[in-house]
Protein backbone atom coordinates (compact mmCIF):
# COMPACT_ATOMS: atom_id res chain seq x y z
CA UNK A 1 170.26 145.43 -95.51
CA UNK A 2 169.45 146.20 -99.21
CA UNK A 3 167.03 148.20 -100.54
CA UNK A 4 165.29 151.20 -102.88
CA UNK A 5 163.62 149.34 -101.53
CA UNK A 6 161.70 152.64 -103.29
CA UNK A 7 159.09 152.21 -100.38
CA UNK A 8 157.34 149.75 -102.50
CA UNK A 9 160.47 149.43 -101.16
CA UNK A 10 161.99 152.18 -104.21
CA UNK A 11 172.11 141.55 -112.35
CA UNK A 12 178.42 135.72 -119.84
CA UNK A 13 181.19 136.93 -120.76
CA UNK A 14 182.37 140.22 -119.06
CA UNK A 15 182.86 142.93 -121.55
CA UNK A 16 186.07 144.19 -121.67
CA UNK A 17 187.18 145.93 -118.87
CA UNK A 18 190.80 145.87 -117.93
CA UNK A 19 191.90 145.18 -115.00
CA UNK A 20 188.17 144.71 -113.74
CA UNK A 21 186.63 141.82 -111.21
CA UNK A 22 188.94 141.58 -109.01
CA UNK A 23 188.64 141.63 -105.22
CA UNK A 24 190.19 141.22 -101.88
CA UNK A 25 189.50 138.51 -99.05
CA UNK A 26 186.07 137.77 -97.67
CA UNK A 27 182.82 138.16 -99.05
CA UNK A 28 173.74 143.66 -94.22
CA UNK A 29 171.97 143.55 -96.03
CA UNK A 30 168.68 142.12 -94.82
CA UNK A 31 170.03 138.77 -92.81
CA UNK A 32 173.62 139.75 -94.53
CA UNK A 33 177.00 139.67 -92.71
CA UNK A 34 179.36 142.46 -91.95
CA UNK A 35 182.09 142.11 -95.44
CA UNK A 36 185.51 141.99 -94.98
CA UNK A 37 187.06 145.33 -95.60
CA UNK A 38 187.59 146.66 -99.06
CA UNK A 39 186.37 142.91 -100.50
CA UNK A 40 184.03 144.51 -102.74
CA UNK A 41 186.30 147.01 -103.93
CA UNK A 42 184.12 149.14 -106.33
CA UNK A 43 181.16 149.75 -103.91
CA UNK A 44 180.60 153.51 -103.77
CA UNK A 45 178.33 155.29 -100.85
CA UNK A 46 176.33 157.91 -102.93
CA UNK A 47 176.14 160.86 -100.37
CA UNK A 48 173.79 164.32 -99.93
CA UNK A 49 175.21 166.89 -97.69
CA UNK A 50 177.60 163.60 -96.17
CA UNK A 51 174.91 161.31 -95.53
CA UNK A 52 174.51 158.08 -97.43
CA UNK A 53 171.40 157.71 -99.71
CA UNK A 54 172.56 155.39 -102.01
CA UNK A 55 175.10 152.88 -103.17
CA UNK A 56 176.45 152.11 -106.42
CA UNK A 57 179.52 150.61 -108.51
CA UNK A 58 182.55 151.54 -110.10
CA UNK A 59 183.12 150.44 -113.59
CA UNK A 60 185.56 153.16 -114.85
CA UNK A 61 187.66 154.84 -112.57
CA UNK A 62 185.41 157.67 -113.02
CA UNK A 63 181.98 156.29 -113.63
CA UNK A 64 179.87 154.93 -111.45
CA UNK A 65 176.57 153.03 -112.24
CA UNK A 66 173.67 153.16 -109.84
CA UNK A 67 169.96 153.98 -109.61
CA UNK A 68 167.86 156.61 -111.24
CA UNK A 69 165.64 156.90 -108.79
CA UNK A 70 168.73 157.34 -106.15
CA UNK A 71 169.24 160.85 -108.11
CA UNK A 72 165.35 161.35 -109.21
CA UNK A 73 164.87 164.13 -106.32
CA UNK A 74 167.41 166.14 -108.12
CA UNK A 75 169.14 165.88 -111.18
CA UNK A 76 171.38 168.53 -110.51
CA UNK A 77 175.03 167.03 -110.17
CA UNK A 78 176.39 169.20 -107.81
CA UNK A 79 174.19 168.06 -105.22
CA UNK A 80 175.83 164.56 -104.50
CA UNK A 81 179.19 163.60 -103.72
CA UNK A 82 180.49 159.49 -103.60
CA UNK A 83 182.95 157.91 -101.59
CA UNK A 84 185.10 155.19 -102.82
CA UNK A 85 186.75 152.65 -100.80
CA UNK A 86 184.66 152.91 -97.68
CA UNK A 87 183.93 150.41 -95.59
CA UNK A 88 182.54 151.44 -92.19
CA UNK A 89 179.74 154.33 -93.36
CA UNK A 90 180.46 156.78 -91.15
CA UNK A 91 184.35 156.09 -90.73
CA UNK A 92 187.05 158.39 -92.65
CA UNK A 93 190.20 156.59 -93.47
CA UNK A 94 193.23 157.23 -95.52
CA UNK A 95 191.67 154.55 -98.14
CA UNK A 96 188.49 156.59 -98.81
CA UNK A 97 188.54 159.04 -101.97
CA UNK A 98 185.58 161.63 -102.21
CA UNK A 99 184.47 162.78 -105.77
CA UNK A 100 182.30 165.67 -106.70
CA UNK A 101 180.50 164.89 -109.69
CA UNK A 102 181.35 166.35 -113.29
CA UNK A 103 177.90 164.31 -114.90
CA UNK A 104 174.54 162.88 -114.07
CA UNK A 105 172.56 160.54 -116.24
CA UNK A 106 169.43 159.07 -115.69
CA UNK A 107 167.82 156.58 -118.23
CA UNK A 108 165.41 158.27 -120.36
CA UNK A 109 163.21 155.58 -119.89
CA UNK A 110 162.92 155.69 -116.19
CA UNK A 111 159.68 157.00 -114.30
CA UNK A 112 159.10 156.67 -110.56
CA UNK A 113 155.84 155.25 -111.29
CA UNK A 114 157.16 151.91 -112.79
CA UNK A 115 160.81 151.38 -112.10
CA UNK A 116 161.34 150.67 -115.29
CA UNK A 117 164.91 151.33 -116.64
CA UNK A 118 166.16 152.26 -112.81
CA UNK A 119 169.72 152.91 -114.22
CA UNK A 120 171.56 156.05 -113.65
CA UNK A 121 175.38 156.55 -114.73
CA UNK A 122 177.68 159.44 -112.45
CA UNK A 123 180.74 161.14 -114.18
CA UNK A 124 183.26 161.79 -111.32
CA UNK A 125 184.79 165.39 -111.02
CA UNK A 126 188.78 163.09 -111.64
CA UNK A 127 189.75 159.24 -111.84
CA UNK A 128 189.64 157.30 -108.92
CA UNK A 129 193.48 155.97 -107.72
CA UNK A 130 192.97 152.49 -108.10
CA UNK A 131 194.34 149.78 -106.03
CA UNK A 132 193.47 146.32 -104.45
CA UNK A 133 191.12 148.35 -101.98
CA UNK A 134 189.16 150.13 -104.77
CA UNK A 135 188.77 148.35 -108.19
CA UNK A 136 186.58 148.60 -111.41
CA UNK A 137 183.43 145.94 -111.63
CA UNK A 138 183.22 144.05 -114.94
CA UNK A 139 180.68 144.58 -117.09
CA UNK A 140 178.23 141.89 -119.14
CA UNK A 141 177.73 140.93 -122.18
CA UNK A 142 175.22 142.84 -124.03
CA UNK A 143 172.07 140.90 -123.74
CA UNK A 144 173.52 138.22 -121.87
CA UNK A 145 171.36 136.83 -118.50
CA UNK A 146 172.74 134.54 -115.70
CA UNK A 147 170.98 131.31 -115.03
CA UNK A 148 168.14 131.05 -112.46
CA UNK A 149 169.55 129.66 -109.22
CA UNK A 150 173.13 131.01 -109.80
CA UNK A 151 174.61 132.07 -106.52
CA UNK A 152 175.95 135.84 -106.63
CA UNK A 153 176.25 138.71 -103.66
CA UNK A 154 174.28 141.66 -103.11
CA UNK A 155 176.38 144.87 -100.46
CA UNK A 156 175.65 147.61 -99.13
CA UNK A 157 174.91 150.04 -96.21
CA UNK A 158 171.35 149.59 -96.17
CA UNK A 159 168.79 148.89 -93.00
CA UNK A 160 169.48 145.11 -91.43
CA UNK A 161 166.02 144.85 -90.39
CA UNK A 162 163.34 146.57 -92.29
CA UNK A 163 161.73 149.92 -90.75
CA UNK A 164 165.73 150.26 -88.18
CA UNK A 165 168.88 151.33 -88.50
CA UNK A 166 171.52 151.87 -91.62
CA UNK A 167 174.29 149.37 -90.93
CA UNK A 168 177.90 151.41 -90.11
CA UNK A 169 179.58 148.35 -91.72
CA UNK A 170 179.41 147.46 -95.10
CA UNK A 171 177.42 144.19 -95.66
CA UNK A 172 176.87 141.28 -97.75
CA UNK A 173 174.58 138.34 -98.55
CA UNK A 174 174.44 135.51 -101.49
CA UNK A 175 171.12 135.34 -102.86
CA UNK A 176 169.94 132.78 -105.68
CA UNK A 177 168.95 133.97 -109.51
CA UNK A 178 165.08 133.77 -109.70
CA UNK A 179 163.39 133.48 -112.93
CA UNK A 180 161.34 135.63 -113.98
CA UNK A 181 157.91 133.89 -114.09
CA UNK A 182 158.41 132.90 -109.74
CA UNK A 183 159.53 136.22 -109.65
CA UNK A 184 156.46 137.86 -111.07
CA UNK A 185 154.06 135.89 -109.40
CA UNK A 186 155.03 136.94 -105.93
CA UNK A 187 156.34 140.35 -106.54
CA UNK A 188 153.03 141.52 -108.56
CA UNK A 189 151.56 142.44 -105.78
CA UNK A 190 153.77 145.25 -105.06
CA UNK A 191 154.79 146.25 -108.63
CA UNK A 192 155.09 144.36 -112.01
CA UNK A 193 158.09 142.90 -113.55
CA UNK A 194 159.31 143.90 -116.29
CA UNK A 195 161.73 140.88 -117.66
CA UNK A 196 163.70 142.72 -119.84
CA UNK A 197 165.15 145.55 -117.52
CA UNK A 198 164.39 143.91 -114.38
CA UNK A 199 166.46 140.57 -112.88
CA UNK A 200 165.26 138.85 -109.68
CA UNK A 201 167.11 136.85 -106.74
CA UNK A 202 166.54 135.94 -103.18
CA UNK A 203 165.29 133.12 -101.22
CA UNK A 204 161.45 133.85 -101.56
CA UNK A 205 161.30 132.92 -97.82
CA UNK A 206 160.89 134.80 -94.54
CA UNK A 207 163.73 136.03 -92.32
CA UNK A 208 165.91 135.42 -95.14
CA UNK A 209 168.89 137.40 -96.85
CA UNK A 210 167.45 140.44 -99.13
CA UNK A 211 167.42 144.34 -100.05
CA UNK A 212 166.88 147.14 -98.05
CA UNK A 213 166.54 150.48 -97.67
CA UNK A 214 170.00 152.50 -98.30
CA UNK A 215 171.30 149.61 -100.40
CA UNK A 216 169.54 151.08 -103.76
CA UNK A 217 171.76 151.56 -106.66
CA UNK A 218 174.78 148.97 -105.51
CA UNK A 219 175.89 146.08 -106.83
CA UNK A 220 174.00 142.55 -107.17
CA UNK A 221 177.46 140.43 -108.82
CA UNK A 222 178.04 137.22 -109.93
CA UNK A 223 181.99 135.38 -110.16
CA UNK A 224 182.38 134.07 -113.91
CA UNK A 225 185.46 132.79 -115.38
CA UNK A 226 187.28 134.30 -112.54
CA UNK A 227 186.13 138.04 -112.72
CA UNK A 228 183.10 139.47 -110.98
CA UNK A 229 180.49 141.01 -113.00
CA UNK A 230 178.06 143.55 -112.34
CA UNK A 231 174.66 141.88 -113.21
CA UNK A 232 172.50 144.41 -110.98
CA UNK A 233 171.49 147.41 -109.62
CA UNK A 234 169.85 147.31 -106.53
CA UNK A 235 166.29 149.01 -107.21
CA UNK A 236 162.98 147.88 -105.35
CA UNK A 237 161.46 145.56 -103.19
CA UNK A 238 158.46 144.75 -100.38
CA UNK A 239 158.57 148.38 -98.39
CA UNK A 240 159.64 146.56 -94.69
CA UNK A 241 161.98 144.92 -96.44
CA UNK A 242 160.11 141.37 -95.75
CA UNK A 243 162.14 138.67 -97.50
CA UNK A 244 159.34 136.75 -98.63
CA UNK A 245 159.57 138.97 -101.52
CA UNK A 246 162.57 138.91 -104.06
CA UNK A 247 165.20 141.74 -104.11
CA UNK A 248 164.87 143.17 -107.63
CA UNK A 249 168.13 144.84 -109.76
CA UNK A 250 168.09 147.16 -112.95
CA UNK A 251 169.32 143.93 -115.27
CA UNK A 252 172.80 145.69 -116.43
CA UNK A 253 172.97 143.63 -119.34
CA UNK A 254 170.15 145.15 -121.04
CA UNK A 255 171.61 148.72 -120.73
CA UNK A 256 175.21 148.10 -122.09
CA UNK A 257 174.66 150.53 -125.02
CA UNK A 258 172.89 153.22 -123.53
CA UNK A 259 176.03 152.71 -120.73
CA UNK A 260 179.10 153.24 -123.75
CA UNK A 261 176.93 156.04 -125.13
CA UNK A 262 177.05 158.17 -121.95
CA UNK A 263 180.00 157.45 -121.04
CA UNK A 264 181.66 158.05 -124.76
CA UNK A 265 179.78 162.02 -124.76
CA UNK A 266 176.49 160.64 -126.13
CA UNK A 267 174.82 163.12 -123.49
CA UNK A 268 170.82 163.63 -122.91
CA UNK A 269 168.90 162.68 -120.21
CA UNK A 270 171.01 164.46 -117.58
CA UNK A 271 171.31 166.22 -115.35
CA UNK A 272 152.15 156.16 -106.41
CA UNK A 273 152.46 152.83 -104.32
CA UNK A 274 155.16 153.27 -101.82
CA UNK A 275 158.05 150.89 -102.38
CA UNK A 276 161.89 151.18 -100.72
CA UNK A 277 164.37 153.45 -101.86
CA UNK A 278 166.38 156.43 -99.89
């Protein structure tokens, strides 16, 4: 399922969030399963024109963290709308809430060239109604990393099978923490890894669970103390989506500043080899 896969194909202790983590029953994604609905209540579908390009989280009931290179074809706000509380992509059901947006940020440090910093934050045009089908994500710990081989879940919309179809149902997979150095050393050959923005996970091993394309910008979260925490973004990967190569997420923790600044009026920053994304 996931990916930016940006054709090249363009993750502690939660910070205080009330009222965040929480989810309902159940858990594509590349090799994923269809989720339960509304189990991973703060997925968003980031549309254009109604069609799904992106996904992303919910970690205030209205802001939504994603990718930057989900928006990098136009900054403009008014061209994107998100859904909340979807679960089958093209269904319409008295659950769903759809938000104009009010602000666009990408990460000043982003460039399409690197993926570098692919972290973008979306002001909603009002508050999303909360409820046990649409919930806030926690967010990390500045700084703080989960351990290599840690079990967490990747969802989304994206293609099951790299180069096919979107999946109509929202899915899900577990992949496994990688560390950085296995990490580099296969993914290098499509783009390098940059450990301090960049977090790794997946099997390493064909026909496996991964990213795809249409699943750039959601979550990649992780269950600790009883709350689920938003430790990725989805942002690149190998460009058919071949599992052999690790899914790789904007690492959240390394952007919870730059994330309290936007979102407390701190404005700015608004508005090569093929890898996966939309």
């Amino acid at each position: 399922m996931l990916s930016v896969f940006v054709a090249v194909a363009v993750l502690c202790i939660p910070a205080l969030t009330e009222g965040c983590g929480s989810r309902g029953p159940g858990a594509r994604v590349v090799g994923g399963v269809d989720a339960q609905p509304h189990s991973w209540p703060w997925q968003i579908s980031l549309r254009v024109n109604g069609r799904h390009i992106c996904g992303g989280s919910l970690i205030k009931p209205d802001w939504v963290v994603t990718a930057a290179h989900c928006v990098a074809r136009n900054k403009n706000p008014d061209g994107y709308t998100v859904v909340v509380g979807a679960h089958i992509r093209t269904g319409n059901t008295p659950v769903q809430q759809t938000f104009t947006l009010k602000q666009l940020f990408s990460h000043e440090g982003f460039s399409m060239s690197h993926l570098r910093s692919d972290i973008a934050l979306l002001q909603l045009d009002r508050p999303a109604q909360l409820s046990d089908k649409v919930n806030l994500v926690c967010l990390p710990s500045k700084g703080s990393r989960v351990a290599p081989g840690t079990k967490c879940f990747i969802t989304g919309w994206g293609r099951v099978v790299g180069g096919g179809p979107a999946a109509d149902t929202l899915q899900q997979a577990e992949l496994p923490v990688v560390d950085h150095n296995t990490c580099q050393r296969k993914n290098s050959a499509l783009a390098p890894v940059e450990e301090a923005s960049m977090v790794c996970a997946g099997s390493g091993i064909a026909n496996q669970a991964g990213g795809c394309q249409g699943d750039s910008g959601g979550p990649f979260v992780c269950e600790e103390n009883g709350s689920w925490v938003l430790r990725g973004a989805v942002s690149w990967g190998n460009g058919m989506c071949k599992t052999e190569f690790y899914t790789v997420f904007a690492r959240v923790s390394n952007f919870i500043d730059w994330i309290n600044q936007k979102m407390s009026g701190g404005g700015g920053g608004g508005g090569a080899r093929r890898r996966w994304r939309w």
